[in-house]
Every structure is written in C-alpha cells, then in structure tokens.
Protein backbone atom coordinates (compact mmCIF):
# COMPACT_ATOMS: atom_id res chain seq x y z
CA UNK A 1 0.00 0.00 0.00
CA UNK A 2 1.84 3.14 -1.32
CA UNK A 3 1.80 6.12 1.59
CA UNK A 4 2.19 9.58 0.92
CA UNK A 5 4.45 11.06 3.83
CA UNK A 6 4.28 15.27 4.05
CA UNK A 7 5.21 17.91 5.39
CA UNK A 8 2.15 20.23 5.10
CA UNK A 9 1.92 22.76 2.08
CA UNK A 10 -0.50 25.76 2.13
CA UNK A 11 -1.76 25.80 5.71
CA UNK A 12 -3.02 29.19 6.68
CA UNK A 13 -1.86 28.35 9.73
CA UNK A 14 1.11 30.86 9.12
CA UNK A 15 0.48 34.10 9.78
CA UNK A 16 -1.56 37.84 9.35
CA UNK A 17 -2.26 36.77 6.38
CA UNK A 18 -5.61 38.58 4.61
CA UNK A 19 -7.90 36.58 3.38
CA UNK A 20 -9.70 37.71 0.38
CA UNK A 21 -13.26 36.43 -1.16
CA UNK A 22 -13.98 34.56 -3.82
CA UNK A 23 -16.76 36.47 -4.91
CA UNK A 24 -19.39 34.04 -3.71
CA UNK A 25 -22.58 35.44 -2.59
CA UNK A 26 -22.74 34.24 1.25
CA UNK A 27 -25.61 34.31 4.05
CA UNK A 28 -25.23 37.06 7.27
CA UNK A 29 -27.43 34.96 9.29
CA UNK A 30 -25.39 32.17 11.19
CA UNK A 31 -26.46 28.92 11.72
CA UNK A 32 -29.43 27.71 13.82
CA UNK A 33 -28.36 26.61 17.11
CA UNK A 34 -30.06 23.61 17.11
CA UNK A 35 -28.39 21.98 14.49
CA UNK A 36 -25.93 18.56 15.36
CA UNK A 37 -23.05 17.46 13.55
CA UNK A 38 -20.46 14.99 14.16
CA UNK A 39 -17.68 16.09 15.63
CA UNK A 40 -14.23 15.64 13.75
CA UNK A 41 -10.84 16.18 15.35
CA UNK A 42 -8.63 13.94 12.84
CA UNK A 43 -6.01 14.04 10.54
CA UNK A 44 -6.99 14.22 7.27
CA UNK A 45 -4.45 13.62 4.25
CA UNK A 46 -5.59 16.11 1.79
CA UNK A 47 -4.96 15.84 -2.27
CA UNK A 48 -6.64 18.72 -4.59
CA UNK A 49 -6.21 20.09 -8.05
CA UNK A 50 -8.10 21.54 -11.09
CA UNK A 51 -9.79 20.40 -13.77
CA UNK A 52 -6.96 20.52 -15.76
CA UNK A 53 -2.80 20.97 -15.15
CA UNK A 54 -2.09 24.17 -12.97
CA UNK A 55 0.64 26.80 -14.82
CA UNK A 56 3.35 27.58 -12.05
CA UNK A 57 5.54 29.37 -14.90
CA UNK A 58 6.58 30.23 -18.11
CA UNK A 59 10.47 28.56 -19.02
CA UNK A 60 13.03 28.65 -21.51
CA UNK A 61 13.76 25.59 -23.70
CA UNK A 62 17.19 24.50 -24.48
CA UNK A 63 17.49 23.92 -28.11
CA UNK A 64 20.03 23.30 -30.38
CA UNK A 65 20.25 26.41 -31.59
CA UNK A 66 20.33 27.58 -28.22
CA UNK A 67 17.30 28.95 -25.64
CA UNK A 68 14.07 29.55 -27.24
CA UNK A 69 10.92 30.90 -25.31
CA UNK A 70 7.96 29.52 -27.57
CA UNK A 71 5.56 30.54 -24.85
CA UNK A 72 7.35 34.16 -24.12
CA UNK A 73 4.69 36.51 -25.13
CA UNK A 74 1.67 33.79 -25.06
CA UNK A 75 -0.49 35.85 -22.53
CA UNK A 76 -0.29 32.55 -20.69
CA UNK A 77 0.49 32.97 -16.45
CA UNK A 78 1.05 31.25 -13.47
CA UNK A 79 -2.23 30.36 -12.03
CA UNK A 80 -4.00 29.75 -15.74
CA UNK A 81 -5.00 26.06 -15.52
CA UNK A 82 -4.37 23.69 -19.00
CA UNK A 83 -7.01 22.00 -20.33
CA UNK A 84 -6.69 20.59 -23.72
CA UNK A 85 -4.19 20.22 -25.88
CA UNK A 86 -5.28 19.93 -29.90
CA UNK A 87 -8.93 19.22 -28.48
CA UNK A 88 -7.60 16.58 -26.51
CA UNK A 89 -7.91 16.87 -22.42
CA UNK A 90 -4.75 17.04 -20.35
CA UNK A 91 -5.17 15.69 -16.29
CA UNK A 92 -1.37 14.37 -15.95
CA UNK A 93 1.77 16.20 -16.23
CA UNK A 94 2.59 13.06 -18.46
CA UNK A 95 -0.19 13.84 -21.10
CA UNK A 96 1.51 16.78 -22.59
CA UNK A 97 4.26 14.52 -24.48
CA UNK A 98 2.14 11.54 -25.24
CA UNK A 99 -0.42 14.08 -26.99
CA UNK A 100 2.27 16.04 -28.46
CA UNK A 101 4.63 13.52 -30.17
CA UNK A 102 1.79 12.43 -31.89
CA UNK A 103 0.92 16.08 -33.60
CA UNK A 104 1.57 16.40 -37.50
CA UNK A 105 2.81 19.94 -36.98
CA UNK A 106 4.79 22.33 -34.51
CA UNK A 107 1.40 24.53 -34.53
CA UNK A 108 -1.24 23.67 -32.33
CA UNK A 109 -4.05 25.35 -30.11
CA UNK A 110 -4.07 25.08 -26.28
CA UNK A 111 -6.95 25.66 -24.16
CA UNK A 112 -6.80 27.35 -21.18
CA UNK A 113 -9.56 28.14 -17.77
CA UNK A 114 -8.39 31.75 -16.39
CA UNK A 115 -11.31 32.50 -13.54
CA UNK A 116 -13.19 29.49 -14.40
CA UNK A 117 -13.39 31.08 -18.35
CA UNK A 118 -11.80 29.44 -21.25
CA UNK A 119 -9.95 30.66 -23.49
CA UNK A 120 -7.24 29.38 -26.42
CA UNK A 121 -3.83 30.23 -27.71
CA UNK A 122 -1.88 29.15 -30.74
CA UNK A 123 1.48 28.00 -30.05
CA UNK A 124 4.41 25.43 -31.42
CA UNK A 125 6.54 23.12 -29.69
CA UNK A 126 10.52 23.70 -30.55
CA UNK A 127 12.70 20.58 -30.05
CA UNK A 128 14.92 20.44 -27.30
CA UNK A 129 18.40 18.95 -26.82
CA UNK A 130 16.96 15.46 -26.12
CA UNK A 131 14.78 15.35 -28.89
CA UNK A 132 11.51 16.05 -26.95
CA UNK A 133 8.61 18.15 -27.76
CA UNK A 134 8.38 21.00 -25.90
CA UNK A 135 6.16 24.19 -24.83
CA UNK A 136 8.00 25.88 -22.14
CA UNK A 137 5.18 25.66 -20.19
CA UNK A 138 5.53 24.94 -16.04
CA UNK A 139 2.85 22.54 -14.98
CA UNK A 140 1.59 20.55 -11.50
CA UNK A 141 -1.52 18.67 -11.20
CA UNK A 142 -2.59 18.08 -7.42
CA UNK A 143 -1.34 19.46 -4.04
CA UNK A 144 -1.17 17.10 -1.15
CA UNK A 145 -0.98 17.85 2.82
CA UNK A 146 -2.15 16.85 6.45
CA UNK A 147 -5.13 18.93 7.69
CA UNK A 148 -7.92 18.18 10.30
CA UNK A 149 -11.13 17.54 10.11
CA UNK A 150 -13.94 19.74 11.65
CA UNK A 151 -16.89 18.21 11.46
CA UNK A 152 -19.63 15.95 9.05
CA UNK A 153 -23.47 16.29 9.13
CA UNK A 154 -25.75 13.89 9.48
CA UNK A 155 -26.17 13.59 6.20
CA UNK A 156 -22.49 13.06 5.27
CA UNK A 157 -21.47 16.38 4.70
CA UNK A 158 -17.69 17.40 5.72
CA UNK A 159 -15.66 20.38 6.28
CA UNK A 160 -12.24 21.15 7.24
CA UNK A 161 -9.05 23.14 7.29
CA UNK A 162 -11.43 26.44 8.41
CA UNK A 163 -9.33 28.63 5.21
CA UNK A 164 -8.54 28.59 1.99
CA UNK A 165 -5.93 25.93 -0.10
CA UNK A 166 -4.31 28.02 -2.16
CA UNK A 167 -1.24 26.75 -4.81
CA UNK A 168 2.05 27.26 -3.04
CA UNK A 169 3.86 28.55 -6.44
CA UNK A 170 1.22 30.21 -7.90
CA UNK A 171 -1.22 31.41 -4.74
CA UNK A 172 -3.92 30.70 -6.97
CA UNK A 173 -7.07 29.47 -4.82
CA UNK A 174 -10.04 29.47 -7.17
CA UNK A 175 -7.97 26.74 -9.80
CA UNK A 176 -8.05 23.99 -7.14
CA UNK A 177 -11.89 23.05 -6.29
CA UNK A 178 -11.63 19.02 -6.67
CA UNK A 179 -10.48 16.27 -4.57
CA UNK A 180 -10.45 13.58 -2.18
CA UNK A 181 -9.44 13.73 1.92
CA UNK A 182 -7.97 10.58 3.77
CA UNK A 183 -7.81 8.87 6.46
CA UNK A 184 -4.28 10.08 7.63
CA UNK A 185 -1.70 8.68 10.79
CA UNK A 186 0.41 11.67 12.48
CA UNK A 187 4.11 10.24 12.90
CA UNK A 188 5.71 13.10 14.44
CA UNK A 189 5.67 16.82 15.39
CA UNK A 190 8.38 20.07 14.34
CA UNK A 191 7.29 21.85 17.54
CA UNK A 192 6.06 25.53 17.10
CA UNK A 193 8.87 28.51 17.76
CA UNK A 194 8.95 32.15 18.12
CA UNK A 195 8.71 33.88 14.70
CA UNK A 196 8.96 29.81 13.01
CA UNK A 197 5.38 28.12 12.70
CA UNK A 198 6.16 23.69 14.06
CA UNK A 199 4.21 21.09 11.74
CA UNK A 200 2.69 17.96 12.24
CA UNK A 201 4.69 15.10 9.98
CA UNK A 202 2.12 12.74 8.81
CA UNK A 203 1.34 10.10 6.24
CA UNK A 204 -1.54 8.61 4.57
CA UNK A 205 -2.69 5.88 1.95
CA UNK A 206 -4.35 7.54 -1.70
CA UNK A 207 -6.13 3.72 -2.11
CA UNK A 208 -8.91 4.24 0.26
CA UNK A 209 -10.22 8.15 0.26
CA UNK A 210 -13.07 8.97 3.02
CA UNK A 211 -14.49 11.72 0.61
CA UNK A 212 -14.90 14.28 -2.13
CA UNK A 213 -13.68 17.67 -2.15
CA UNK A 214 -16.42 19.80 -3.89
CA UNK A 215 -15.36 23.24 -2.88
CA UNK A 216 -12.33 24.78 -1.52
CA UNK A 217 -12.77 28.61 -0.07
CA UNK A 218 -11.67 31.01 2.37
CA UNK A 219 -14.10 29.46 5.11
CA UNK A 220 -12.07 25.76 4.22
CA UNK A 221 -12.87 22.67 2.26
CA UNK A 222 -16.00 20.97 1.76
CA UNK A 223 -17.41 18.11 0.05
CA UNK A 224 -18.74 14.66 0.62
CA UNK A 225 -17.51 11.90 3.34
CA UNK A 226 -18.08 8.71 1.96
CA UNK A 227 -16.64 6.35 4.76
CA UNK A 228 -19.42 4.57 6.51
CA UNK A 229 -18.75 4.53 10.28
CA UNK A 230 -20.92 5.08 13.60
CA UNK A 231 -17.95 6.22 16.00
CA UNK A 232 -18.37 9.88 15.53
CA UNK A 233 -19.62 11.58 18.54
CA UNK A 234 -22.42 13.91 17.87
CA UNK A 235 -21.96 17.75 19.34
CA UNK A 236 -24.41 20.59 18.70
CA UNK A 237 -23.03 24.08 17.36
CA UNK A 238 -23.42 27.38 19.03
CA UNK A 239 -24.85 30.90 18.22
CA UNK A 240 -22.20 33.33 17.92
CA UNK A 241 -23.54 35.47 20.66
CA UNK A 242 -22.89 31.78 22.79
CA UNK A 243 -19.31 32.04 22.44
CA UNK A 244 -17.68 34.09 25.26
CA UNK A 245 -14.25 34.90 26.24
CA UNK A 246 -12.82 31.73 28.49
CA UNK A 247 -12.19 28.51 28.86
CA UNK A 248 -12.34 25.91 25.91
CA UNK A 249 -10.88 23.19 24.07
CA UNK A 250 -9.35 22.21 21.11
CA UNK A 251 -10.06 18.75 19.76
CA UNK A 252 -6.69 17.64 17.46
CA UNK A 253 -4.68 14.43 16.95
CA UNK A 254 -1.15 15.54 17.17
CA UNK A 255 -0.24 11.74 17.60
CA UNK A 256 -1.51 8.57 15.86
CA UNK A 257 -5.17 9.03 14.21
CA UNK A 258 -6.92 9.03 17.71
CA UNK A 259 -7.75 12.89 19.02
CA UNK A 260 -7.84 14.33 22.49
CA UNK A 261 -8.86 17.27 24.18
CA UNK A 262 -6.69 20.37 25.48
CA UNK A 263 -7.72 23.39 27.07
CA UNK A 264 -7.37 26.63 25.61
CA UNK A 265 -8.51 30.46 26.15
CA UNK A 266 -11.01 32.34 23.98
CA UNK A 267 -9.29 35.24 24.28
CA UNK A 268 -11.56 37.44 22.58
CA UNK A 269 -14.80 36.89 20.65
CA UNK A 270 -16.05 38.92 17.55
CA UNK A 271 -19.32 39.17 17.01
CA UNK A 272 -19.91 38.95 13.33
CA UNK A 273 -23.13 39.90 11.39
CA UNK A 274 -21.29 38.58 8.07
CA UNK A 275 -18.88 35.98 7.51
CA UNK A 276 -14.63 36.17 8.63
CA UNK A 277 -12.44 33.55 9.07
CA UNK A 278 -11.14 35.64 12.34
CA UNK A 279 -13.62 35.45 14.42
CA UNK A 280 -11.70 34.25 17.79
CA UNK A 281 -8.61 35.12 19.39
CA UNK A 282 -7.35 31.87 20.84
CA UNK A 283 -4.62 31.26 23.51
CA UNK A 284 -3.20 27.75 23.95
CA UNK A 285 -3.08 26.88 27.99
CA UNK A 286 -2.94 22.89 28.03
CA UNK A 287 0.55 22.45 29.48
CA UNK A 288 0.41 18.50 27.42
CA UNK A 289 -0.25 20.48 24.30
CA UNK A 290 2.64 23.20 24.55
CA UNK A 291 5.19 20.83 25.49
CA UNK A 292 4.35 18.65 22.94
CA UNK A 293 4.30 21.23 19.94
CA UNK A 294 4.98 24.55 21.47
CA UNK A 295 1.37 25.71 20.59
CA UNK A 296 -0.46 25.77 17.16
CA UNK A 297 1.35 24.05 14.66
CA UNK A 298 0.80 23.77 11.24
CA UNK A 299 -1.54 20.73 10.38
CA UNK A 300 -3.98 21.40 13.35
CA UNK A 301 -5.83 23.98 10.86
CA UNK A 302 -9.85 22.78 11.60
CA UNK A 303 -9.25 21.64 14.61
CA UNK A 304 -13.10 21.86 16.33
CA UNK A 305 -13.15 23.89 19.40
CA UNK A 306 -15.48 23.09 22.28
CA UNK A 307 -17.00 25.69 24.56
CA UNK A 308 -20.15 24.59 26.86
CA UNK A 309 -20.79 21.23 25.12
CA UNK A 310 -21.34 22.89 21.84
CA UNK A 311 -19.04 23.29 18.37
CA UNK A 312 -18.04 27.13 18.63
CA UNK A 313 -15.77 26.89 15.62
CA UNK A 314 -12.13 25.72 14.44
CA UNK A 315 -8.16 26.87 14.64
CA UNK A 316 -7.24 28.35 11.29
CA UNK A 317 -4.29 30.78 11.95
CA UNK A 318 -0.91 30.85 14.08
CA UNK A 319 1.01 34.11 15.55
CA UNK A 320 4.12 33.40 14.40
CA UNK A 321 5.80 35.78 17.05
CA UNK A 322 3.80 34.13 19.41
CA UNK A 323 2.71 30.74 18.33
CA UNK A 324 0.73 29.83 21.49
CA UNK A 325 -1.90 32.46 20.38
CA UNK A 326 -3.58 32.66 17.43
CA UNK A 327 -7.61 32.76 15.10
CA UNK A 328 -10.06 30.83 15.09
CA UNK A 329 -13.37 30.80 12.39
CA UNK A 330 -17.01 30.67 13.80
CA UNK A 331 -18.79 27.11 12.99
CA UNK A 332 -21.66 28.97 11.00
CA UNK A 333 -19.35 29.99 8.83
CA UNK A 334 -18.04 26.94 7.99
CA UNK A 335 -21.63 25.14 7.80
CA UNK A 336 -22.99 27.67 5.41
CA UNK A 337 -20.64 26.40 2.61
C-alpha cells in the first residue's frame, strides 16, 4: 500500500495573512443553534487540483540552436490552468508529451480556464536537446498535505481546514476546487517557535479516500464523506452570541489518528453579522499540548473547538511571534458552505 508522507503545504496556519473572497454570494445569518453534527478532530491527508494541469511558470527551452521561449509573449500565467491540448484533455503532467509527439505539426491550439473562463492560444513546440517536444510551459496537477477535520453532518457532509488551499507557487485558490481527503496517521511533530510556525509530519494511503472535495474557499474545504462509520460523537453548534471569552478546548490528533482534548482560552470573541475567518482570538493553555508542539502548529488547521458542550468553531491561523496564540473561524461559517 503506497503512503504519501508530508510535510504540510499551504496551511493558513502561518500568519496575518488577509484573506480575500472569492466572490461568492454568502448568508449574514449564522447557523441555527439547534443543528448537530459529528464532531471531527482527525487528521486528514488532503490531495486537490483543477480540472486541468495548474501553470506555475513560463520557461526557456534549451534547443540546439540555443534557448528559445515559444511561450514568451503567449499571454499565458502562473495560475491559468491547461485544459486541452489539440482538443484533446490534459489531467497528468505526463499527457503533454504523449499528446504532443503524436501532432503532424509544430502549430497547435491550447486551451486554457483563467477565472473558471476558457480561453485558447496558438502556439508550437521547438525541439529540445533530447529530442523532446516542448512548450515551455511549467505545470503541477494536485497538491497534497495533512489537515484536520472539523466536522460531518448527518447527512455526510464534511468540512475542514477552516481557510482557503491556495497553490504554493502560484497562490492561486479558485484553480483547485476538486479532490479527495484521507484517512491520515500523524508520525511526528516540528514543535512551534517564536517567529517559526512547528508542523505535524504525517502520512496517509491515496487507495482508500473517506471523501470528495467539492469546494475549496476562504471558510475551508467541503465536500462529501463517503466512509461509513458510527464512531463519531455527535456535538451541537453554538450561536455566535454563545461564544464568550474563556475557557475551551481544542479537539486535534497531534499523535496517531486518535484525538484528544486540550484546554485553551477564547481570548476574545467577535461578534460577526457577516462571515470572517477571524472570528476568535485563541490562547493555547494545556501544558500536554505546549510541550508537545509549542502551541499551534501547522496541520492542526480545523481543529473543532469546544465551549459549553457545543461546536463554537475551528483553529485556522498561528502568531508566528507568538505561536501559542492565534484565530479561530465561527462554525456557521463553515456550515454555510
């Protein structure tokens, strides 16, 4: 069974960073208190893309007549996603050559999604030293990382992470919207330092994913769990005007797939009338916790926090000057999506 081991990628567990919209239309009214979900609390392994190869950059081809730049003044940028090639779709890295030694000429149209739009360019392949076919264009495919799960409705419903994934090259976050999550192990922790955000080191299997990733925003990732189990605990989510500054927990794994409770301090509560991801200052207090990772670390983005019996929200951001502090998002948010 092949396992992916990582050492998380995009986590906005980082810093002040700003989060920006993606233009979606979202409710002011939170969720209804009454509603029950299951609580989450585990890793995750994560693996997104796009419908299509992701353009990290434009590149020079070596030739034999020296470095040519067929792509140069294509209009084509990081961030642009690939589509087709000659009509025909592209979804590996590895497509690109087999579709393009078999073309009859150096001129050829590729088709691009900028914003979700399409649109095409004509270009030609130059030959480079080794013989191969070649655009000079930069592609990935998927991202992969450890992340934690928040929560799944009753009627298998998940979200997680509590941000944005966003390409680590490119910072492009509407191109990734698709994937599957995992049932992930965490084999280690890089503990949390002033001004230098710790990780959690963890590994998971691609042969058996848990779910679909249908959407990917700044309020985290959402989709569909498809793993039938009963072990869940269910937890009902609070109001915003129930959350209050005080004692709480955060419910993580930072060891194994199995996760435990640790207190923490809500610091400082906003209260919202339209979604943010920042809408708790949080304050990491369990002494287990801080010697074991020196406070939020990145990995434990969606971790669930508890306040009263009820879901209050999850971890998304770290101080890095102070990485025992840091933001939390407001479960409405997240169950909106």
């Amino acid at each position: 069974m092949k396992k992916i081991c990582t050492r998380f990628f995009i986590i906005l567990i980082l810093a002040f960073l700003s989060v920006n919209s993606l233009g979606a239309v979202m409710p002011t009214k939170p969720v209804d208190t009454s509603t029950e979900v299951y609580l989450g609390g585990r890793p995750l392994g994560i693996e997104i893309g796009a419908d299509g190869l992701i353009v990290t950059g434009i590149s020079k081809v070596e030739t034999s007549n020296g470095a040519e730049f067929p792509m140069k003044d294509s209009g084509v940028r990081s961030g642009d996603v690939l589509t087709k090639i000659a009509g025909k779709s592209v979804v590996k890295p590895e497509d690109i050559s087999i579709i393009v030694n078999k073309l009859p000429s150096t001129d050829v149209i590729l088709t691009f999604l900028r914003d979700g739009k399409p649109f095409e360019v004509r270009a030609k392949f130059v030959v480079d030293k080794n013989g191969e076919r070649r655009f000079g264009v930069n592609v990935r495919d998927k991202i992969t990382g450890i992340g934690t799960l928040t929560y799944v409705t009753t009627d298998g419903k998940f979200g997680a992470l509590g941000h944005h994934i966003a390409d680590s090259e490119t910072g492009i976050i509407s191109a990734l919207t698709s994937g599957s999550i995992f049932d992930a192990y965490i084999d280690g922790v890089k503990k949390s330092m002033p001004d230098k955000a710790g990780e959690l080191i963890g590994s998971f299997s691609r042969s058996d994913p848990v779910g679909r990733i249908k959407k990917n925003n700044e309020f985290g990732i959402f989709g569909e769990y498809t793993k039938a189990e009963n072990n869940f605990q269910k937890i009902k989510t609070a109001n915003i005007d129930e959350i209050k500054p005080g004692k709480a927990y955060v419910y993580t794994t930072i060891e194994g797939s199995k996760p435990e409770y640790y207190e923490i301090d809500i610091v400082k509560a906003e209260r919202q009338s339209k979604p943010d991801v920042k809408s708790m200052v949080i304050s990491i207090t369990d002494k287990r916790l801080l010697n074991k990772t020196g406070g939020i670390v990145q990995g434990m983005s969606g971790s669930p926090i508890i306040q009263n019996g009820k879901l209050v929200g999850a971890v998304t951001h770290v101080y890095v000057g102070e990485p025992t502090m840091g933001f939390a998002v407001f479960i409405g948010w997240m169950l909106q999506n």
